[in-house]
C-alpha atoms as a PDB file:
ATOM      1  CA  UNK A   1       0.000   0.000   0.000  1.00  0.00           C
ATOM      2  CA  UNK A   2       1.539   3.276  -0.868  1.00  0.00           C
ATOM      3  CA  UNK A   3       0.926   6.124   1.140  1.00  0.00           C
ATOM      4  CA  UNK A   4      -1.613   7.781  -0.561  1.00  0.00           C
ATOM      5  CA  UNK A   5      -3.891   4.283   0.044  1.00  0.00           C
ATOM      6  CA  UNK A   6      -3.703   2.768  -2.920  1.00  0.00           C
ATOM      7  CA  UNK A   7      -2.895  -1.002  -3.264  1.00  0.00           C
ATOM      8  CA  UNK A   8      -0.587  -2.573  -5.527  1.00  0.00           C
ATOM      9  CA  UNK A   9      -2.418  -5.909  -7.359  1.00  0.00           C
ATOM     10  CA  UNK A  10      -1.558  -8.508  -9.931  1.00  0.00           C
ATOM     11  CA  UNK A  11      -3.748  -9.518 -12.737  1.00  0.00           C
ATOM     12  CA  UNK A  12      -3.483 -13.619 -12.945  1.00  0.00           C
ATOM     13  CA  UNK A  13      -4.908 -14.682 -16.196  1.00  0.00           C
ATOM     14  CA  UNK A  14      -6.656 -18.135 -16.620  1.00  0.00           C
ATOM     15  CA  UNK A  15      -9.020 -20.287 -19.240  1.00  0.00           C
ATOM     16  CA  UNK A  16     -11.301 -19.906 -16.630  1.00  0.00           C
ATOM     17  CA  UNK A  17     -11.355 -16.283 -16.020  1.00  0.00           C
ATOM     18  CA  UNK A  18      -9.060 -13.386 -14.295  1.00  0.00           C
ATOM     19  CA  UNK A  19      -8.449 -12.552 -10.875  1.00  0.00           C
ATOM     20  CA  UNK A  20      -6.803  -9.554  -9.532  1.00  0.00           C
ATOM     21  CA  UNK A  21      -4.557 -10.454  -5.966  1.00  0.00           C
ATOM     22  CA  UNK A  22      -2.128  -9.191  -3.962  1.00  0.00           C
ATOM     23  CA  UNK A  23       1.494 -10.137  -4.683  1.00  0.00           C
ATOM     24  CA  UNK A  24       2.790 -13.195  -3.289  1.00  0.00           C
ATOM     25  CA  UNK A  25       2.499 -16.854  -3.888  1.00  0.00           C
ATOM     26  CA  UNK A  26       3.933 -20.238  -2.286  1.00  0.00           C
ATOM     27  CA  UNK A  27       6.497 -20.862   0.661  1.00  0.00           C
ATOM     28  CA  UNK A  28       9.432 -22.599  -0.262  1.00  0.00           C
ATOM     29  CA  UNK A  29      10.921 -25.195   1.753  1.00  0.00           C
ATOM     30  CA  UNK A  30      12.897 -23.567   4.307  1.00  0.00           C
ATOM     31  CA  UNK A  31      11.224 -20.596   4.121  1.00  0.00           C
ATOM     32  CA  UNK A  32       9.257 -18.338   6.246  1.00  0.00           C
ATOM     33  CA  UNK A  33       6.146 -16.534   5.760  1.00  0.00           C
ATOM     34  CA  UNK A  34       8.615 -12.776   5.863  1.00  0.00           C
ATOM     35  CA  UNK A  35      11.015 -13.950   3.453  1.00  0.00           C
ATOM     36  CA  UNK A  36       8.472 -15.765   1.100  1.00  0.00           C
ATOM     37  CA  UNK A  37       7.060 -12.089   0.938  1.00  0.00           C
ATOM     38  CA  UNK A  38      10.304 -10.488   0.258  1.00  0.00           C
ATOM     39  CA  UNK A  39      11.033 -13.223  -1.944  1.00  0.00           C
ATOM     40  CA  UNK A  40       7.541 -12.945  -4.342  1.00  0.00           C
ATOM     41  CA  UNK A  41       7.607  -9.146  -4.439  1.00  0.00           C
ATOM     42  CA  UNK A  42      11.054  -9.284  -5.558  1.00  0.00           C
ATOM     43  CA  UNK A  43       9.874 -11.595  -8.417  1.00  0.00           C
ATOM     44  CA  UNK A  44       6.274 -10.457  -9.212  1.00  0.00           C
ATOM     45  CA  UNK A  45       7.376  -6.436  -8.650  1.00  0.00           C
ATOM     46  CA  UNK A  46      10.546  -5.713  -8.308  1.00  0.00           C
ATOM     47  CA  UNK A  47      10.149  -4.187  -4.615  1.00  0.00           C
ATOM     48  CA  UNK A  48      13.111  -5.234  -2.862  1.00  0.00           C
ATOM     49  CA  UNK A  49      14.158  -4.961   1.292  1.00  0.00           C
ATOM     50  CA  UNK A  50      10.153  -4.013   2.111  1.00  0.00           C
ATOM     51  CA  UNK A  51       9.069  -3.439   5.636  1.00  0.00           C
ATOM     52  CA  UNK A  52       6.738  -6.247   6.369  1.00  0.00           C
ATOM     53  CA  UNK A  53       4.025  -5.238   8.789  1.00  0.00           C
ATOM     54  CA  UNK A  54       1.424  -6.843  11.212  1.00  0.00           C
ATOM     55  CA  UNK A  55      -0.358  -9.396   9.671  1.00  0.00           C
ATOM     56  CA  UNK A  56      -3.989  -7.525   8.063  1.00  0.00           C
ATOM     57  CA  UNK A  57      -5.991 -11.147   7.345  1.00  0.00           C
ATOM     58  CA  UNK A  58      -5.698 -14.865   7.434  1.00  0.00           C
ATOM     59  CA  UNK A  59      -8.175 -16.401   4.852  1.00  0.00           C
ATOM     60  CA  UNK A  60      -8.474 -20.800   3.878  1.00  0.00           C
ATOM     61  CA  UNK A  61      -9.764 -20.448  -0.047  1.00  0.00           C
ATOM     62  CA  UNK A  62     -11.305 -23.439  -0.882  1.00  0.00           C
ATOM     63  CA  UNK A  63     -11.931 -24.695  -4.562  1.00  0.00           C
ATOM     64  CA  UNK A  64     -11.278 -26.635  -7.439  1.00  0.00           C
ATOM     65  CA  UNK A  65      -8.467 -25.635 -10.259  1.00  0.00           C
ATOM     66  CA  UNK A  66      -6.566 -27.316 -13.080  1.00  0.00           C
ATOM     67  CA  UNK A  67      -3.054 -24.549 -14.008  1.00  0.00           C
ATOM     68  CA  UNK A  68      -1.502 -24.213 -17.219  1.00  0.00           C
ATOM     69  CA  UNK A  69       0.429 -27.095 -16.355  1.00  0.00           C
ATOM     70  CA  UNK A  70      -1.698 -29.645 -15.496  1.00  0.00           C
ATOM     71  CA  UNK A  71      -1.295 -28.838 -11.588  1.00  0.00           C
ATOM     72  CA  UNK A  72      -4.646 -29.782  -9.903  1.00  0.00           C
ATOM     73  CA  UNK A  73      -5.633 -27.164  -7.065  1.00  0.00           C
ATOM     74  CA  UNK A  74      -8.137 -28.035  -3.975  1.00  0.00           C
ATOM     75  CA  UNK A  75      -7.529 -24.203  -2.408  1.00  0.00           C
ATOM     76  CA  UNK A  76      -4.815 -22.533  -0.715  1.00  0.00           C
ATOM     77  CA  UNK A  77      -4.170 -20.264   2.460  1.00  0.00           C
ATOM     78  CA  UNK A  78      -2.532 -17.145   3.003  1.00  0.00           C
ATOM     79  CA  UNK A  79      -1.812 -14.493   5.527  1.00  0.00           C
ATOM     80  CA  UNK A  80      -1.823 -11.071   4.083  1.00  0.00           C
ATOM     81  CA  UNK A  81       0.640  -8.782   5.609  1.00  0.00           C
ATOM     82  CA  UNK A  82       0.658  -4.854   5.551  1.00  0.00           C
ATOM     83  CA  UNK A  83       3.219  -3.715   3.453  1.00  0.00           C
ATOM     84  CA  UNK A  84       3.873   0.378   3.079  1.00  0.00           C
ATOM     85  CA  UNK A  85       5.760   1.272   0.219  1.00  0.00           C
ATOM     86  CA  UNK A  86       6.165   3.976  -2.140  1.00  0.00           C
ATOM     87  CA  UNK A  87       5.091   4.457  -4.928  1.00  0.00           C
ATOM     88  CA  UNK A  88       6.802   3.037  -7.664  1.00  0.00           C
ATOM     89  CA  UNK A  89       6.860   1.343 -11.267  1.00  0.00           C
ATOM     90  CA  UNK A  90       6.641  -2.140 -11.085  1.00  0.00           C
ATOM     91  CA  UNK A  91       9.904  -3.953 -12.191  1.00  0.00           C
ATOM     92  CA  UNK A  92       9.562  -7.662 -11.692  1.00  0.00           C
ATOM     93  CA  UNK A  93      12.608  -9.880 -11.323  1.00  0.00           C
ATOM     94  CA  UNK A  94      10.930 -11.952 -13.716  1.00  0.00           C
ATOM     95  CA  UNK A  95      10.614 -12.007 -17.120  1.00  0.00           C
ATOM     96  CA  UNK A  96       7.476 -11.752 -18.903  1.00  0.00           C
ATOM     97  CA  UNK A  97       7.528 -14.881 -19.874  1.00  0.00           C
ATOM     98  CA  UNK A  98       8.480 -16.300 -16.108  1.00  0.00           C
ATOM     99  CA  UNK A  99       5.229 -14.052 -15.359  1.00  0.00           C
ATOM    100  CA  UNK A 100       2.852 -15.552 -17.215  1.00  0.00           C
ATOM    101  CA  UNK A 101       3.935 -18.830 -16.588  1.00  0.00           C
ATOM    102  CA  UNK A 102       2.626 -18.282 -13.104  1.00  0.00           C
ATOM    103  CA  UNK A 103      -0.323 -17.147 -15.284  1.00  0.00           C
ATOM    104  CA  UNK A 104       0.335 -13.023 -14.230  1.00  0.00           C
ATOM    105  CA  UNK A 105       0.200 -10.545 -16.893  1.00  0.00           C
ATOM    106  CA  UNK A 106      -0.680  -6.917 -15.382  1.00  0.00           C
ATOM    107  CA  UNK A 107       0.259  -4.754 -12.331  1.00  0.00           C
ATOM    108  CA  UNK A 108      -2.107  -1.666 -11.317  1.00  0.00           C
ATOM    109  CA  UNK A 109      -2.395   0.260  -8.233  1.00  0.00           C
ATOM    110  CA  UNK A 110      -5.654   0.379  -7.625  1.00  0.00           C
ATOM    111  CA  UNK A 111      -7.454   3.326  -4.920  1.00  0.00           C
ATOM    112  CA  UNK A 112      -9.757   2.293  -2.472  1.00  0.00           C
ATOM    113  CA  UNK A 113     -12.634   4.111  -4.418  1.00  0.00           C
ATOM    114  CA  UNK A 114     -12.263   2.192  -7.881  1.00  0.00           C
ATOM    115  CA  UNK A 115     -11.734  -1.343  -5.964  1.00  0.00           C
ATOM    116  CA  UNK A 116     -15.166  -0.414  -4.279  1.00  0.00           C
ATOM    117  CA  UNK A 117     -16.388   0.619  -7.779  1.00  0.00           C
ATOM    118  CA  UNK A 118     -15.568  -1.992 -10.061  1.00  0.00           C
ATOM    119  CA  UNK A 119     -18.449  -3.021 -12.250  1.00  0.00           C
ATOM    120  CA  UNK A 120     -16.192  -5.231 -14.220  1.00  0.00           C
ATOM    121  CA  UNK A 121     -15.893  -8.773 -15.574  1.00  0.00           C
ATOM    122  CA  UNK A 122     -12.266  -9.224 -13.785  1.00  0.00           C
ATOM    123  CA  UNK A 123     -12.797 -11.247 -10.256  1.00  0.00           C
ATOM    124  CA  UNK A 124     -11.070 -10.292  -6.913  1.00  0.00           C
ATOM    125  CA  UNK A 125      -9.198 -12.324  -4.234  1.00  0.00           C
ATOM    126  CA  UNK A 126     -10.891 -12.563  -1.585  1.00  0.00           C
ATOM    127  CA  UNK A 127     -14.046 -11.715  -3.472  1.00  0.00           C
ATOM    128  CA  UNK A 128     -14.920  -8.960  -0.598  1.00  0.00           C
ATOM    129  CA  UNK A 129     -11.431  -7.351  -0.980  1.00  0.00           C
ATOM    130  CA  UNK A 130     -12.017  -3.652  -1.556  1.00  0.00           C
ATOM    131  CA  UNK A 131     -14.636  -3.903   1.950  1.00  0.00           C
ATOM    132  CA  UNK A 132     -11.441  -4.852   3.727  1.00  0.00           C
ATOM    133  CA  UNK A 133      -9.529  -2.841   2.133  1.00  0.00           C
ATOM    134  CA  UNK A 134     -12.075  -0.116   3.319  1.00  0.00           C
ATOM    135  CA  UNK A 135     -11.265  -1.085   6.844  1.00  0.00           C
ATOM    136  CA  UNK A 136      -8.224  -0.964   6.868  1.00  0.00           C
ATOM    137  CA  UNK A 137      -7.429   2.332   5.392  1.00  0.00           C
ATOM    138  CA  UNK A 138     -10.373   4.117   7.440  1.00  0.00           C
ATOM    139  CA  UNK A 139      -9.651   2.013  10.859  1.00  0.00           C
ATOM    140  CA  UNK A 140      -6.001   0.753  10.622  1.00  0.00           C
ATOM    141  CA  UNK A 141      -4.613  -2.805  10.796  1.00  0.00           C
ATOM    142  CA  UNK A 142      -6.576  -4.719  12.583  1.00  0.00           C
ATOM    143  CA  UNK A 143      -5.249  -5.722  16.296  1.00  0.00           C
ATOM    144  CA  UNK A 144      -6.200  -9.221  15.538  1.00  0.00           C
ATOM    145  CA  UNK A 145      -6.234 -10.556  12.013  1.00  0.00           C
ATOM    146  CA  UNK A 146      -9.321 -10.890   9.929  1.00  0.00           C
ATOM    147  CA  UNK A 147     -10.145 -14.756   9.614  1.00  0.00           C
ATOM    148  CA  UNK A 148     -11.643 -15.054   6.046  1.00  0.00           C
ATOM    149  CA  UNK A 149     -13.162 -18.624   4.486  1.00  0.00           C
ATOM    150  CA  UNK A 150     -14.666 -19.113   1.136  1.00  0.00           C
ATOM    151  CA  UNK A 151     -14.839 -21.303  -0.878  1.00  0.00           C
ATOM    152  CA  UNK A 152     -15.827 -21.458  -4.592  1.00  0.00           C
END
């Protein structure tokens, strides 16, 4: 989140439909959940040495997904961390190519207002994003996480 509010997203692209989520992705072994985050916005944005903040939501996705590459997905969970940044140009690490092999193809910074807005065919993740979002920006981090479950 820069300091004028708005959040930075990813556009992830599939047969299916598109989805528009915060950076991040998997742990690797050995990893923790900090430098898994350093790690992915490194790769997906080009940030590098962020402050990583309190944690803003935990949320279980449940659901049913075949990737690019044949992977079969039953859902996935993630903690979302506040991360204040600058504003800047997205530079991933990765190529294009490495980018949309994860299935990403766009970065926007999107304000509070047009998240709330959006009367488009594009999904979010979590579906209720920009309402949390909302929260957070009017009332701070939350003191305890948000516990989020869905499942599609």
């Amino acid at each position: 989140m820069d300091h004028d509010n708005h959040i930075l997203m990813v556009k992830l692209v599939f047969p299916h439909g598109s989805w528009w989520v915060l950076p991040g992705g998997g742990i690797d072994d050995g990893e923790d959940h900090h430098s898994a985050l350093h790690r992915e916005l490194h790769e997906e944005t080009g940030l590098r040495d962020a402050t990583i903040g309190a944690p803003v939501w935990n949320r279980v996705h449940l659901f049913q997904m075949t990737d690019t590459e044949g992977r079969h997905w039953d859902g996935q969970q993630e903690t979302v961390y506040m991360v204040r940044t600058e504003r800047f140009t997205p530079q991933p690490h990765f190529s294009d190519a490495e980018l949309q092999r994860e299935n990403l193809f766009e970065h926007k910074w999107w304000s509070v207002s047009e998240l709330l807005a959006y009367n488009g065919t594009d999904n979010f993740s979590p579906p209720d994003l920009a309402s949390y979002v909302h929260v957070v920006v009017n009332n701070g981090v939350p003191v305890t996480p948000f516990e989020i479950f869905h499942s599609s």
